[in-house]
C-alpha atoms as a PDB file:
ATOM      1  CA  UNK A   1       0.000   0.000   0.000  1.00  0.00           C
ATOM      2  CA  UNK A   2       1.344   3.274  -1.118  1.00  0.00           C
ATOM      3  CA  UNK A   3       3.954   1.535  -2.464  1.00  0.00           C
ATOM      4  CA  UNK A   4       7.200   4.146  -3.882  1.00  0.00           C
ATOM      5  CA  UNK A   5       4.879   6.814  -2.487  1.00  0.00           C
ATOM      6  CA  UNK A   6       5.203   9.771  -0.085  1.00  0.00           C
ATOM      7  CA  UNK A   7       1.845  11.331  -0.168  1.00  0.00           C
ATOM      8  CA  UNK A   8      -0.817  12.863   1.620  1.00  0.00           C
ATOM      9  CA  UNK A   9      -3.799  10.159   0.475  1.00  0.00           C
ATOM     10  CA  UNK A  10      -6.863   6.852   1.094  1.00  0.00           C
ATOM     11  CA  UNK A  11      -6.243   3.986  -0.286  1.00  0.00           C
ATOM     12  CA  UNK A  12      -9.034   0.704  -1.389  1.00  0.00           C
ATOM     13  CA  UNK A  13      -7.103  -2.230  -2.253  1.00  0.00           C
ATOM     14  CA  UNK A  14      -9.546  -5.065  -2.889  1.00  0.00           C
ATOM     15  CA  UNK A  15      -7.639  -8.489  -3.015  1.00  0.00           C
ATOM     16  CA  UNK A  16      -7.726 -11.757  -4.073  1.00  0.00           C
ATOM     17  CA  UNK A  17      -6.066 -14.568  -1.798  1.00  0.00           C
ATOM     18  CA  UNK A  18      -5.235 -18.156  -2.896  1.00  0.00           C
ATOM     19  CA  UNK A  19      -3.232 -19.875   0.025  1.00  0.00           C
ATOM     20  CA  UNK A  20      -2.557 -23.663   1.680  1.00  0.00           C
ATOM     21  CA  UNK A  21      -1.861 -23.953   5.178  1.00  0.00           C
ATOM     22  CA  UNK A  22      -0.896 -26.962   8.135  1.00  0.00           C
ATOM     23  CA  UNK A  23      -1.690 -27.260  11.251  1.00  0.00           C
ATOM     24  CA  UNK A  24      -0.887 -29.604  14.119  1.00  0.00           C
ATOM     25  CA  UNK A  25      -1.086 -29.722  17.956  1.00  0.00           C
ATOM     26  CA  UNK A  26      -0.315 -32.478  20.398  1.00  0.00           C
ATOM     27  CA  UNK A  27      -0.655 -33.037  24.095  1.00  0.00           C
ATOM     28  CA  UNK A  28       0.754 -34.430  26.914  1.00  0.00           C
ATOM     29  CA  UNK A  29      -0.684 -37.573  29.626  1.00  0.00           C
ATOM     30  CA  UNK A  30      -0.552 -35.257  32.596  1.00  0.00           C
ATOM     31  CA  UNK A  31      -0.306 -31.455  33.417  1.00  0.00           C
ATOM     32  CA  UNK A  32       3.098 -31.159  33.651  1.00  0.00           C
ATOM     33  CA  UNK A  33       4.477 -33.605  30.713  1.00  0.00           C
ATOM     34  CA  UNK A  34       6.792 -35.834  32.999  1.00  0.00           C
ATOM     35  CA  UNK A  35       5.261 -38.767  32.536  1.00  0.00           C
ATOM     36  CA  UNK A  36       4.741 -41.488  29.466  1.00  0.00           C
ATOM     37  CA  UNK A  37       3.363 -40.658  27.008  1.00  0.00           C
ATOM     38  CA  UNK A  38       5.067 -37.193  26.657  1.00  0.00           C
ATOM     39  CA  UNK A  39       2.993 -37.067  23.209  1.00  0.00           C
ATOM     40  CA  UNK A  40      -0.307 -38.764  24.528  1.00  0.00           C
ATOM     41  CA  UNK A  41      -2.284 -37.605  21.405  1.00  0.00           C
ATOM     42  CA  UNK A  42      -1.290 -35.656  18.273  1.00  0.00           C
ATOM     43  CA  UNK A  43      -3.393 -34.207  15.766  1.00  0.00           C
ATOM     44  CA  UNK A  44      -2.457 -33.011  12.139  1.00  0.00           C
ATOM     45  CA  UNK A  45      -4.281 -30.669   9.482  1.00  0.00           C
ATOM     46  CA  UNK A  46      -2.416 -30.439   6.266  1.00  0.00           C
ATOM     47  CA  UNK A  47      -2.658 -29.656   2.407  1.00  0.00           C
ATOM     48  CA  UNK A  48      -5.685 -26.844   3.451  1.00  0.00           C
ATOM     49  CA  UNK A  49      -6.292 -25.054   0.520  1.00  0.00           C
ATOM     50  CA  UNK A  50      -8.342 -22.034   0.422  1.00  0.00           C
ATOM     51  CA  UNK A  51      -8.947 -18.950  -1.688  1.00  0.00           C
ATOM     52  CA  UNK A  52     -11.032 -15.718  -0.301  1.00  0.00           C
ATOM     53  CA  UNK A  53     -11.184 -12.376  -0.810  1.00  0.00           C
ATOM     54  CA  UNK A  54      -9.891  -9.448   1.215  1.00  0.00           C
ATOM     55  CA  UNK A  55      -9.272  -5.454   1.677  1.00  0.00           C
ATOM     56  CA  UNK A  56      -7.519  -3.299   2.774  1.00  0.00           C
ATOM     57  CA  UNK A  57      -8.341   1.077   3.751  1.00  0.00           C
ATOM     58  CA  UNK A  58      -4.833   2.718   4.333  1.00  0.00           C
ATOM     59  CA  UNK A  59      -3.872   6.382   5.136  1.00  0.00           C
ATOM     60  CA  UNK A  60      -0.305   7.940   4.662  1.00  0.00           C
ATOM     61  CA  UNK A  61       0.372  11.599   5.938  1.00  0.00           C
ATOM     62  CA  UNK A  62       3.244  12.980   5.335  1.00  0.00           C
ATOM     63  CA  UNK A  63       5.210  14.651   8.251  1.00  0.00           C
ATOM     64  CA  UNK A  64       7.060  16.679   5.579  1.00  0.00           C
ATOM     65  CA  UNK A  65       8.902  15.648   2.456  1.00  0.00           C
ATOM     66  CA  UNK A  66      11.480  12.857   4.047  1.00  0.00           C
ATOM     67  CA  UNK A  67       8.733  11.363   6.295  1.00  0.00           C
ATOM     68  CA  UNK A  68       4.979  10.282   6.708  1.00  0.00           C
ATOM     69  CA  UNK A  69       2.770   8.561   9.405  1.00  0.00           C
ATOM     70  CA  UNK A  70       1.069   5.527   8.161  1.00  0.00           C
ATOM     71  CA  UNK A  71      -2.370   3.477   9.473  1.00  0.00           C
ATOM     72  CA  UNK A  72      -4.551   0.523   7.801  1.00  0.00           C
ATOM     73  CA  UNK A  73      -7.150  -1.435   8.399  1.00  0.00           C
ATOM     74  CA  UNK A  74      -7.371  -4.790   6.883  1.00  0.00           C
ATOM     75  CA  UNK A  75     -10.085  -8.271   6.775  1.00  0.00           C
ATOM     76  CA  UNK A  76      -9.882 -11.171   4.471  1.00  0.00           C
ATOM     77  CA  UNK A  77     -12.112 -14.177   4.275  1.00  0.00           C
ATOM     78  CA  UNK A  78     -10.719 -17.617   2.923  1.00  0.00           C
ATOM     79  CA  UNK A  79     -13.139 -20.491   2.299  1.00  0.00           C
ATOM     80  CA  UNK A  80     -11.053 -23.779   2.975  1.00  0.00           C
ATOM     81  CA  UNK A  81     -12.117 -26.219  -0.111  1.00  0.00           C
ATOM     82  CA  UNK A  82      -9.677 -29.351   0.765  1.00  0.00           C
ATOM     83  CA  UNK A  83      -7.489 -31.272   3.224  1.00  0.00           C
ATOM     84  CA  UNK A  84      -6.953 -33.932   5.408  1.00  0.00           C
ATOM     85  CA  UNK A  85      -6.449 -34.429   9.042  1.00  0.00           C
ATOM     86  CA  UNK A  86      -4.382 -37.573  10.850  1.00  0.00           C
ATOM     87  CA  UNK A  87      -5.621 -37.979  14.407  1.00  0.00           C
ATOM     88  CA  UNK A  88      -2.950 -40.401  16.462  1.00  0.00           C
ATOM     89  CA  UNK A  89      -2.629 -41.747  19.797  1.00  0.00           C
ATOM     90  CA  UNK A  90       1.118 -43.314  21.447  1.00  0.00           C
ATOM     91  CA  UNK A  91       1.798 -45.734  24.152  1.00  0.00           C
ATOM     92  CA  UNK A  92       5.352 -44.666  24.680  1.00  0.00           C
ATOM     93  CA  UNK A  93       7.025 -41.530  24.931  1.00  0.00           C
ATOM     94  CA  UNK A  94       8.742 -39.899  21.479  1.00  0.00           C
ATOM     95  CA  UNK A  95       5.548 -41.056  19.150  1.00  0.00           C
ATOM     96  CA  UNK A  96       6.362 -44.719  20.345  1.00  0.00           C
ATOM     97  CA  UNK A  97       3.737 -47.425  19.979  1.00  0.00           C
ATOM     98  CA  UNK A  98       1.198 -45.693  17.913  1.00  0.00           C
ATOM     99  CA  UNK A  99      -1.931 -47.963  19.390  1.00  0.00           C
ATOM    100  CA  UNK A 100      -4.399 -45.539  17.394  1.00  0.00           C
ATOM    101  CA  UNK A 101      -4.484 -43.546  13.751  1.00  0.00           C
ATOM    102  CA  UNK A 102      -7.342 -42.395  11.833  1.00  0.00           C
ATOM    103  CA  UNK A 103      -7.982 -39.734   8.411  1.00  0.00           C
ATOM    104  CA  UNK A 104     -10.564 -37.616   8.106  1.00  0.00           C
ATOM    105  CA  UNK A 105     -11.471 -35.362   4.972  1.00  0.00           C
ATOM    106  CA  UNK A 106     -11.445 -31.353   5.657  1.00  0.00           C
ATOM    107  CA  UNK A 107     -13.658 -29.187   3.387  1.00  0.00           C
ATOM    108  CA  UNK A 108     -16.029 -26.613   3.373  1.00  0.00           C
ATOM    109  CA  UNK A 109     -14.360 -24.779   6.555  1.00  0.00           C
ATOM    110  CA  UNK A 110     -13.149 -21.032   6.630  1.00  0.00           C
ATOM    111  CA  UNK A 111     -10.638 -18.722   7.624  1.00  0.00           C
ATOM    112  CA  UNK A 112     -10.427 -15.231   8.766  1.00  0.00           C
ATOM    113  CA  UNK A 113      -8.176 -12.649   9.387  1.00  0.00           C
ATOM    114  CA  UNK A 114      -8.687  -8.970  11.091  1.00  0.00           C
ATOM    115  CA  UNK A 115      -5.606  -6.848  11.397  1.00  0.00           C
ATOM    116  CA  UNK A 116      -4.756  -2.871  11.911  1.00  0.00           C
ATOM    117  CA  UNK A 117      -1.313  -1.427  11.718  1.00  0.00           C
ATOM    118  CA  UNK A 118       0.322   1.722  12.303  1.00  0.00           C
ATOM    119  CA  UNK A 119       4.033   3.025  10.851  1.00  0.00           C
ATOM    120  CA  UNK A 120       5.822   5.439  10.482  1.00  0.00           C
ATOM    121  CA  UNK A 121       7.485   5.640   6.464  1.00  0.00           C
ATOM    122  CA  UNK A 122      10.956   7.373   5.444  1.00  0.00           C
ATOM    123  CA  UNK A 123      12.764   8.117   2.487  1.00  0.00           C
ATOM    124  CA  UNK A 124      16.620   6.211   2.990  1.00  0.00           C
ATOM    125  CA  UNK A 125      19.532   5.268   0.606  1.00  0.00           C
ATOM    126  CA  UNK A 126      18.766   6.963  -2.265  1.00  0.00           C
ATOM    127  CA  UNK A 127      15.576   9.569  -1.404  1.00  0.00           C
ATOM    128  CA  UNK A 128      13.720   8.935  -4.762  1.00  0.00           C
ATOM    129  CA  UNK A 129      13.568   5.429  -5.064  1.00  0.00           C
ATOM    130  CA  UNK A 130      14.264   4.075  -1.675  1.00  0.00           C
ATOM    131  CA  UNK A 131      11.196   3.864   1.558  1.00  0.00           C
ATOM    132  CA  UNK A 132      12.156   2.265   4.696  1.00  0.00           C
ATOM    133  CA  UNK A 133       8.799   1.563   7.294  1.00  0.00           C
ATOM    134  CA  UNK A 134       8.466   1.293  10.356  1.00  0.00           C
ATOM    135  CA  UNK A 135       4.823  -1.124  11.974  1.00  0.00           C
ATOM    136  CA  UNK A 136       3.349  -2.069  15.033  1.00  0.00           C
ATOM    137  CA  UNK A 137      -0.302  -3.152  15.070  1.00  0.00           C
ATOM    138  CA  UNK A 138      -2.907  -5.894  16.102  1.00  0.00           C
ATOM    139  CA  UNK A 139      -3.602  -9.477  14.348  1.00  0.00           C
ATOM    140  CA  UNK A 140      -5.929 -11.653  14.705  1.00  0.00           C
ATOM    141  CA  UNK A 141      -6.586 -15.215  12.892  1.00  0.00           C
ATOM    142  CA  UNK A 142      -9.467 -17.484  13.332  1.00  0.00           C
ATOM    143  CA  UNK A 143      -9.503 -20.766  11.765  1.00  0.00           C
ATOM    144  CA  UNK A 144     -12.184 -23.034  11.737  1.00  0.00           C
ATOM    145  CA  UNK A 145     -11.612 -26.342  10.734  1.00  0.00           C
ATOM    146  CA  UNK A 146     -14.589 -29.626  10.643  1.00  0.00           C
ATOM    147  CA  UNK A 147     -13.446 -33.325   9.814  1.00  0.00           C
ATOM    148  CA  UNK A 148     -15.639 -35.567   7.782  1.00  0.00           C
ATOM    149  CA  UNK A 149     -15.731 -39.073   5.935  1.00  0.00           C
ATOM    150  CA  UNK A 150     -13.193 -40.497   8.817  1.00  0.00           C
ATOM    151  CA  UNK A 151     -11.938 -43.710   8.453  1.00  0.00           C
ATOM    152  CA  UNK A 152      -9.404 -45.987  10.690  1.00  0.00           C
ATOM    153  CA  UNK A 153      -5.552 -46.931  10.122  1.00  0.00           C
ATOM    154  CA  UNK A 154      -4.472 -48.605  13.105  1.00  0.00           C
ATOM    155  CA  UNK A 155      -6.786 -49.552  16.088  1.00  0.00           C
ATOM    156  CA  UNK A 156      -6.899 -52.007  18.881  1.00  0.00           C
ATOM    157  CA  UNK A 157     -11.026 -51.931  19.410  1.00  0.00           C
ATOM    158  CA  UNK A 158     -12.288 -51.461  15.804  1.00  0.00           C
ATOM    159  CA  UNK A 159     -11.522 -53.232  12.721  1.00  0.00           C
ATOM    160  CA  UNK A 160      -9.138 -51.249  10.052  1.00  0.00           C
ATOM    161  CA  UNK A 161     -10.947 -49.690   7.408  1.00  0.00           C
ATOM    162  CA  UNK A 162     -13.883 -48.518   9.305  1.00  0.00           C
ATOM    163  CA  UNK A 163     -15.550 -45.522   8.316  1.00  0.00           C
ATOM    164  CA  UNK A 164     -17.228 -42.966  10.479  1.00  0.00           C
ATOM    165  CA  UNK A 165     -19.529 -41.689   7.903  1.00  0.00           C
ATOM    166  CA  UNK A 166     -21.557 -39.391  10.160  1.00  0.00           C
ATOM    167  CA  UNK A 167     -18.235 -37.781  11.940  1.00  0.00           C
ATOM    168  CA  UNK A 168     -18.443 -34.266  12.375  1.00  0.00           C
ATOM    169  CA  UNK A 169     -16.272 -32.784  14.264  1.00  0.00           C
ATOM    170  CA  UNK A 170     -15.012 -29.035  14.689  1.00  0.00           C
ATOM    171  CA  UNK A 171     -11.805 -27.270  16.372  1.00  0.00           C
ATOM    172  CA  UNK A 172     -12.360 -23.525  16.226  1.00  0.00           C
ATOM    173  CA  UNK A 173      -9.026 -21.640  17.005  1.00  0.00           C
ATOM    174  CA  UNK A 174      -7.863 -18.373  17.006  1.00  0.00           C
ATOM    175  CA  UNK A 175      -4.104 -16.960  17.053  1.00  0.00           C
ATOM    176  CA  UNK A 176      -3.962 -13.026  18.362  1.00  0.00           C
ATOM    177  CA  UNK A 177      -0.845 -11.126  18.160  1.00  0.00           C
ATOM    178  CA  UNK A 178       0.754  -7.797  18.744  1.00  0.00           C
ATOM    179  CA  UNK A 179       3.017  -6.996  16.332  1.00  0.00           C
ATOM    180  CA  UNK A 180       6.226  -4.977  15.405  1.00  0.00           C
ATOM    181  CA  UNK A 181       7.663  -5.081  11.965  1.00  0.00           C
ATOM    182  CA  UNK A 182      10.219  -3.354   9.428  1.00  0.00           C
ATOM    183  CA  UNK A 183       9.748  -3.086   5.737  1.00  0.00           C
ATOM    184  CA  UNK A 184      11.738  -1.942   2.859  1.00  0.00           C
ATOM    185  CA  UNK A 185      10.838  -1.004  -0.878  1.00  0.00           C
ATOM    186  CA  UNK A 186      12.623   0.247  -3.686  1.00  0.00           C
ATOM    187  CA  UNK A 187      11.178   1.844  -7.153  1.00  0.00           C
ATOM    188  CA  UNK A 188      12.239   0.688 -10.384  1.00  0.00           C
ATOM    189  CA  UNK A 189      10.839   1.098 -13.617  1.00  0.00           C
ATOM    190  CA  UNK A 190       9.236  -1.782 -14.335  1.00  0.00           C
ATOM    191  CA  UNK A 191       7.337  -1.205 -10.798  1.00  0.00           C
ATOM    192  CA  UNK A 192       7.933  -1.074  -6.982  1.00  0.00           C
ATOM    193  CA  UNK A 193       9.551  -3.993  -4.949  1.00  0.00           C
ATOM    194  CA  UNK A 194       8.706  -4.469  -1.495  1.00  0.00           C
ATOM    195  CA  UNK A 195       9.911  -6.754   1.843  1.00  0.00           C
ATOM    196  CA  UNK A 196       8.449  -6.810   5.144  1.00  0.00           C
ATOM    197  CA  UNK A 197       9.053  -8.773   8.453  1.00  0.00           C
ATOM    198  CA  UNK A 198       6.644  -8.762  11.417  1.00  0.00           C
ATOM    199  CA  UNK A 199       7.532 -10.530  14.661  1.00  0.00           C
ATOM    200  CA  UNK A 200       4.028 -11.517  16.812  1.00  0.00           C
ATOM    201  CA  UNK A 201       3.677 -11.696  20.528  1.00  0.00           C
ATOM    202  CA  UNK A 202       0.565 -14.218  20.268  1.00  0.00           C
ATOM    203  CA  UNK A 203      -1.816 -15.398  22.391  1.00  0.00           C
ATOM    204  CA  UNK A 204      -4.047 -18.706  21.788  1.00  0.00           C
ATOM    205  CA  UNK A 205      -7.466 -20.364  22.260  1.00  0.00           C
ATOM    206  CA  UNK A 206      -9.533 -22.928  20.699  1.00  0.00           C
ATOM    207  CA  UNK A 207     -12.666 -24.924  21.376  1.00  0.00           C
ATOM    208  CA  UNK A 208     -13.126 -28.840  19.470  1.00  0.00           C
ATOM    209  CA  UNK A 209     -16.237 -30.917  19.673  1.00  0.00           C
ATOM    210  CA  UNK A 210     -15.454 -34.098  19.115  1.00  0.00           C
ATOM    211  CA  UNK A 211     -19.378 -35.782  18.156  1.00  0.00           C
ATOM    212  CA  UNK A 212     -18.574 -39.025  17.674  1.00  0.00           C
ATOM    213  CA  UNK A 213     -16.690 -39.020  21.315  1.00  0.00           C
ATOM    214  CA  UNK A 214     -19.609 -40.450  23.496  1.00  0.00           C
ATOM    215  CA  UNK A 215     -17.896 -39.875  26.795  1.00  0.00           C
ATOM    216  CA  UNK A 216     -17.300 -36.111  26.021  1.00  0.00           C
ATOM    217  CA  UNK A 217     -19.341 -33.436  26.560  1.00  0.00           C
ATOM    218  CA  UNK A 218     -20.966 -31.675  23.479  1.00  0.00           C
ATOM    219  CA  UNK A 219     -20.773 -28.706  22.498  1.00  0.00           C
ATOM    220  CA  UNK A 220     -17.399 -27.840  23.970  1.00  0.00           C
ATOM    221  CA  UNK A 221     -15.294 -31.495  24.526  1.00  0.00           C
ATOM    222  CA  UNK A 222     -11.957 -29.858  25.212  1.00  0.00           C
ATOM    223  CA  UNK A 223     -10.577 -26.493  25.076  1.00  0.00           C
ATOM    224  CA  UNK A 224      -6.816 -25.926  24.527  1.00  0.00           C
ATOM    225  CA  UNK A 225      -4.901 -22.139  25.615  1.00  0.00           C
ATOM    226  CA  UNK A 226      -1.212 -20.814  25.304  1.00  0.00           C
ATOM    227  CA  UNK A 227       1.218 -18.319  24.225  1.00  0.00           C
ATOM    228  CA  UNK A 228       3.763 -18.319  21.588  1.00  0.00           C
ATOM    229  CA  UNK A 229       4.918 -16.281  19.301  1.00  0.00           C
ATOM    230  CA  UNK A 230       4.662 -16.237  14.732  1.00  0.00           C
ATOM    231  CA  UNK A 231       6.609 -14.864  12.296  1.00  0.00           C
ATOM    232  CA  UNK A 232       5.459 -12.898   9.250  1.00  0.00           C
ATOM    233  CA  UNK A 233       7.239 -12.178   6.135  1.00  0.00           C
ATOM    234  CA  UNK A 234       5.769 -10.419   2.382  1.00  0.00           C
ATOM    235  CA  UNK A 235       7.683  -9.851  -0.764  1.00  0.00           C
ATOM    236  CA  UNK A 236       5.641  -7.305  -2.930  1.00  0.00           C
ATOM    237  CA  UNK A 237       5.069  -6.175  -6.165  1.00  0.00           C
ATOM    238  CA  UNK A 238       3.117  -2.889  -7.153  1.00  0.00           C
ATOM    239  CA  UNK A 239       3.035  -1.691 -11.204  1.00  0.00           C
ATOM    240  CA  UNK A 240       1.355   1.881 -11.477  1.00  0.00           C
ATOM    241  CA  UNK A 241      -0.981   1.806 -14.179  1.00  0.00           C
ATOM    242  CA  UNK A 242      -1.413   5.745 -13.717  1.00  0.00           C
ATOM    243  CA  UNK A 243      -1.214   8.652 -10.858  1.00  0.00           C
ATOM    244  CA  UNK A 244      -4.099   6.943  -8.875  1.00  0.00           C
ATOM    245  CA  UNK A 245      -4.176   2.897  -9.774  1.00  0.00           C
ATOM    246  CA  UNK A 246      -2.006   0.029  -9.673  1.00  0.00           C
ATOM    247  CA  UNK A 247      -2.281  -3.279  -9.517  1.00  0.00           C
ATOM    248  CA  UNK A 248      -0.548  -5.510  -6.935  1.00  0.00           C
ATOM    249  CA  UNK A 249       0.453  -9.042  -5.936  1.00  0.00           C
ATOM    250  CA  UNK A 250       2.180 -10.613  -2.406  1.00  0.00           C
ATOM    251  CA  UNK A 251       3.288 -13.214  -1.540  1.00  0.00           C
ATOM    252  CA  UNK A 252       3.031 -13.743   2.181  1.00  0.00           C
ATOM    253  CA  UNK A 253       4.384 -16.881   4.770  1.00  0.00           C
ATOM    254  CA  UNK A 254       2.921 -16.508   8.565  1.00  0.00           C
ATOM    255  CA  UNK A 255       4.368 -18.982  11.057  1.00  0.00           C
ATOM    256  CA  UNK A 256       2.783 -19.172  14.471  1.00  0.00           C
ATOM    257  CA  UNK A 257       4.472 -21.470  17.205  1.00  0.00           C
ATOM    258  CA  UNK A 258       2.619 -21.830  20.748  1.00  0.00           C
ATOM    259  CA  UNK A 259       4.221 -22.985  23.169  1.00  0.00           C
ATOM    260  CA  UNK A 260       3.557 -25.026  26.348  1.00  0.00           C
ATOM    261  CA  UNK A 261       0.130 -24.589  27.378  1.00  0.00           C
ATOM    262  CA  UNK A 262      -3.222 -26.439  28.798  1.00  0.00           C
ATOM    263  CA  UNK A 263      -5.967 -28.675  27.634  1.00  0.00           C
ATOM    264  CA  UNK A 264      -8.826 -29.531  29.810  1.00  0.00           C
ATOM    265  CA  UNK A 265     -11.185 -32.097  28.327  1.00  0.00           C
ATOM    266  CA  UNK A 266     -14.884 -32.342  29.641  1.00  0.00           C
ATOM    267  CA  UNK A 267     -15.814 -35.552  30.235  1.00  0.00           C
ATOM    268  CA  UNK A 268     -19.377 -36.863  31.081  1.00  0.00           C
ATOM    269  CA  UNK A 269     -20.348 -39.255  33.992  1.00  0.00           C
ATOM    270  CA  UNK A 270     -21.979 -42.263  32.337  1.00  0.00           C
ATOM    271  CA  UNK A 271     -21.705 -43.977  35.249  1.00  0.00           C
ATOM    272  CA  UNK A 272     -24.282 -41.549  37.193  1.00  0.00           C
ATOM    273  CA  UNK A 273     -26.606 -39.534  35.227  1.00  0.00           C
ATOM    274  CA  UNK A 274     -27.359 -36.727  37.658  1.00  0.00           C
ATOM    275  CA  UNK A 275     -23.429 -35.767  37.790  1.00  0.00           C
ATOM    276  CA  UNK A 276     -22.757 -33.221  35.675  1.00  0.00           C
ATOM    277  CA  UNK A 277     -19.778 -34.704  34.914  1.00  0.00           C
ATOM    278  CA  UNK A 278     -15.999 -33.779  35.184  1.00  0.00           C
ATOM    279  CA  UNK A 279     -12.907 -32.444  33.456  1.00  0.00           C
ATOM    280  CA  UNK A 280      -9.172 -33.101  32.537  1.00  0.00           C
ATOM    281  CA  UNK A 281      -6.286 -30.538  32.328  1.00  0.00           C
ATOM    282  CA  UNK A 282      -3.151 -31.904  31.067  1.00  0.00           C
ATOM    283  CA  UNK A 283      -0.069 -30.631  29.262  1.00  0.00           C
ATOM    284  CA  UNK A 284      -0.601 -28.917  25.761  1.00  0.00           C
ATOM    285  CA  UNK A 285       2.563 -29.457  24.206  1.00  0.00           C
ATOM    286  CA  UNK A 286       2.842 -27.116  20.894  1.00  0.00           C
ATOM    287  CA  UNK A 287       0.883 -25.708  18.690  1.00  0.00           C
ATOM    288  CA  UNK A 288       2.333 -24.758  14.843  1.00  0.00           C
ATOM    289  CA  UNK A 289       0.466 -22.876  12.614  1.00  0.00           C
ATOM    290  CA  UNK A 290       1.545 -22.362   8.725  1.00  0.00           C
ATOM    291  CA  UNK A 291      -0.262 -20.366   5.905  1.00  0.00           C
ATOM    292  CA  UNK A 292       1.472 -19.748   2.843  1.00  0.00           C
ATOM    293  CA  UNK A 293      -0.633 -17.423   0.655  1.00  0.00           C
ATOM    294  CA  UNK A 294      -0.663 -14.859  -2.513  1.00  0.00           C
ATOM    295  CA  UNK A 295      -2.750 -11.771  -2.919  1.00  0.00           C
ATOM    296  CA  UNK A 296      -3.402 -10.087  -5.878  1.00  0.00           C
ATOM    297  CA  UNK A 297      -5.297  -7.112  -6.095  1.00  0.00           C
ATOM    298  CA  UNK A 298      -5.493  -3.580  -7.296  1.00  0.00           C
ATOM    299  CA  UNK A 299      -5.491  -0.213  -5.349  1.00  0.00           C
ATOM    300  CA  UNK A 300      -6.954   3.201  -5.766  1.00  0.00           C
ATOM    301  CA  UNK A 301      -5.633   6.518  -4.407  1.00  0.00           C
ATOM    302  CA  UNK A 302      -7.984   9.055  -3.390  1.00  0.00           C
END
């Protein structure tokens, strides 16, 4: 946004995203992960692909001619159209005897994004072609993700090949972040190349229910919380087609890692139907997060 520019101006940039992600997360057999299994269960989302469609309302004011403050606003929407999950259960510590595996298909699921960011933009180098930036700002991910058409790999209580035609279960997540970042771009004259970094100081939480799970409560089965931290980076290239319009395309990598956290697991009390049953906390190990992703848009100055 304002790419090779330093002046006083809005700017609309409506985009379109294409992007494929993973996800995984496993936990512990007790609360403080001492104990075997030190990866009790693990869970894996990967090959997501989704496309969407975003935007993005910016404002640069220039300070005077060597520097300008800069603020956005910025939402995208990505429907997830395919995937698969691996769900698998260990014995022994170190993913040692894997007693239970199952696949699951992942489709029709979504993923959004929220974000604002404030900077502060300079000429450097050379005044005319070089911009170095300055961010900090506020991110937010949610990604929703059901498993469907489930089936079983290895098992000690059902047959091989068993499907679980009617699974349908969800894990809701959502990765916020405060953010500091550093970005560079230089004008050429076939168009403006950009780079930006952005560490995240993130936060998580995410709700699964599990249907099929008999022994868990419904809606919520477990919940899982931590902190961690992600990693953003964007090469960019903007092409003015005149004063006010260009047309742009990024390619962007986010990388969240959470760190130790908790999962408690609500159980239900089949065993006395007035209880209203009881819950688990034990060890969330990790959670990683990564979204690979292009946009491609155009922008108008106003």
């Amino acid at each position: 946004m304002f790419d090779g520019l330093m002046v006083d101006a809005w700017s609309v940039r409506p985009d379109m995203i294409f992007g494929q992600s993973e996800l995984s997360w496993s936990i512990a057999a007790d609360p403080a992960g001492r104990y075997a299994p030190n990866i009790l269960s693990e869970l894996d989302y990967r090959n997501m692909g989704s496309n969407g469609l975003g935007i993005t309302i910016a404002r640069l004011y220039p300070v005077n001619t060597d520097m300008a403050l800069y603020a956005d606003g910025h939402v995208s929407h990505s429907k997830i159209s395919s995937g698969i999950s691996q769900d698998s259960d260990y014995a022994a510590n170190n993913r040692q005897q894997e007693f239970s595996r199952s696949y699951a298909d992942i489709e029709n699921d979504d993923h959004t994004h929220y974000g604002f960011t404030l900077g502060l933009k300079m000429r450097w180098l050379d005044p005319t072609k070089d911009f170095l930036s300055f961010f900090m700002g506020r991110e937010q991910q949610d990604l929703n993700i059901t498993t469907s058409n489930g089936v079983i790999a290895i098992a000690n209580r059902f047959p091989v090949g068993l499907r679980f035609d009617q699974l349908n279960s969800t894990y809701n997540s959502r990765f916020a972040s405060w953010s500091l970042g550093v970005g560079a771009e230089h004008a050429f004259s076939w168009g403006i190349m950009g780079l930006r970094y952005d560490y995240y100081d993130t936060s998580f939480d995410a709700k699964a229910n599990w249907n099929l799970r008999t022994d868990f409560e419904h809606p919520v089965s477990f919940t899982h919380n931590g902190q961690g931290d992600g990693h953003h980076w964007q090469i960019s290239y903007s092409y003015p087609l005149n004063k006010t319009l260009s047309v742009n395309a990024q390619w962007q990598q986010v990388n969240y890692r959470i760190h130790q956290g908790y999962d408690q697991t609500f159980y239900i009390d089949n065993d006395n139907q007035n209880s209203a049953g009881f819950s688990y906390v034990t060890q969330l190990n990790e959670v990683d997060y990564r979204n690979r992703y292009w946009q491609l848009g155009i922008a108008k100055l106003f």
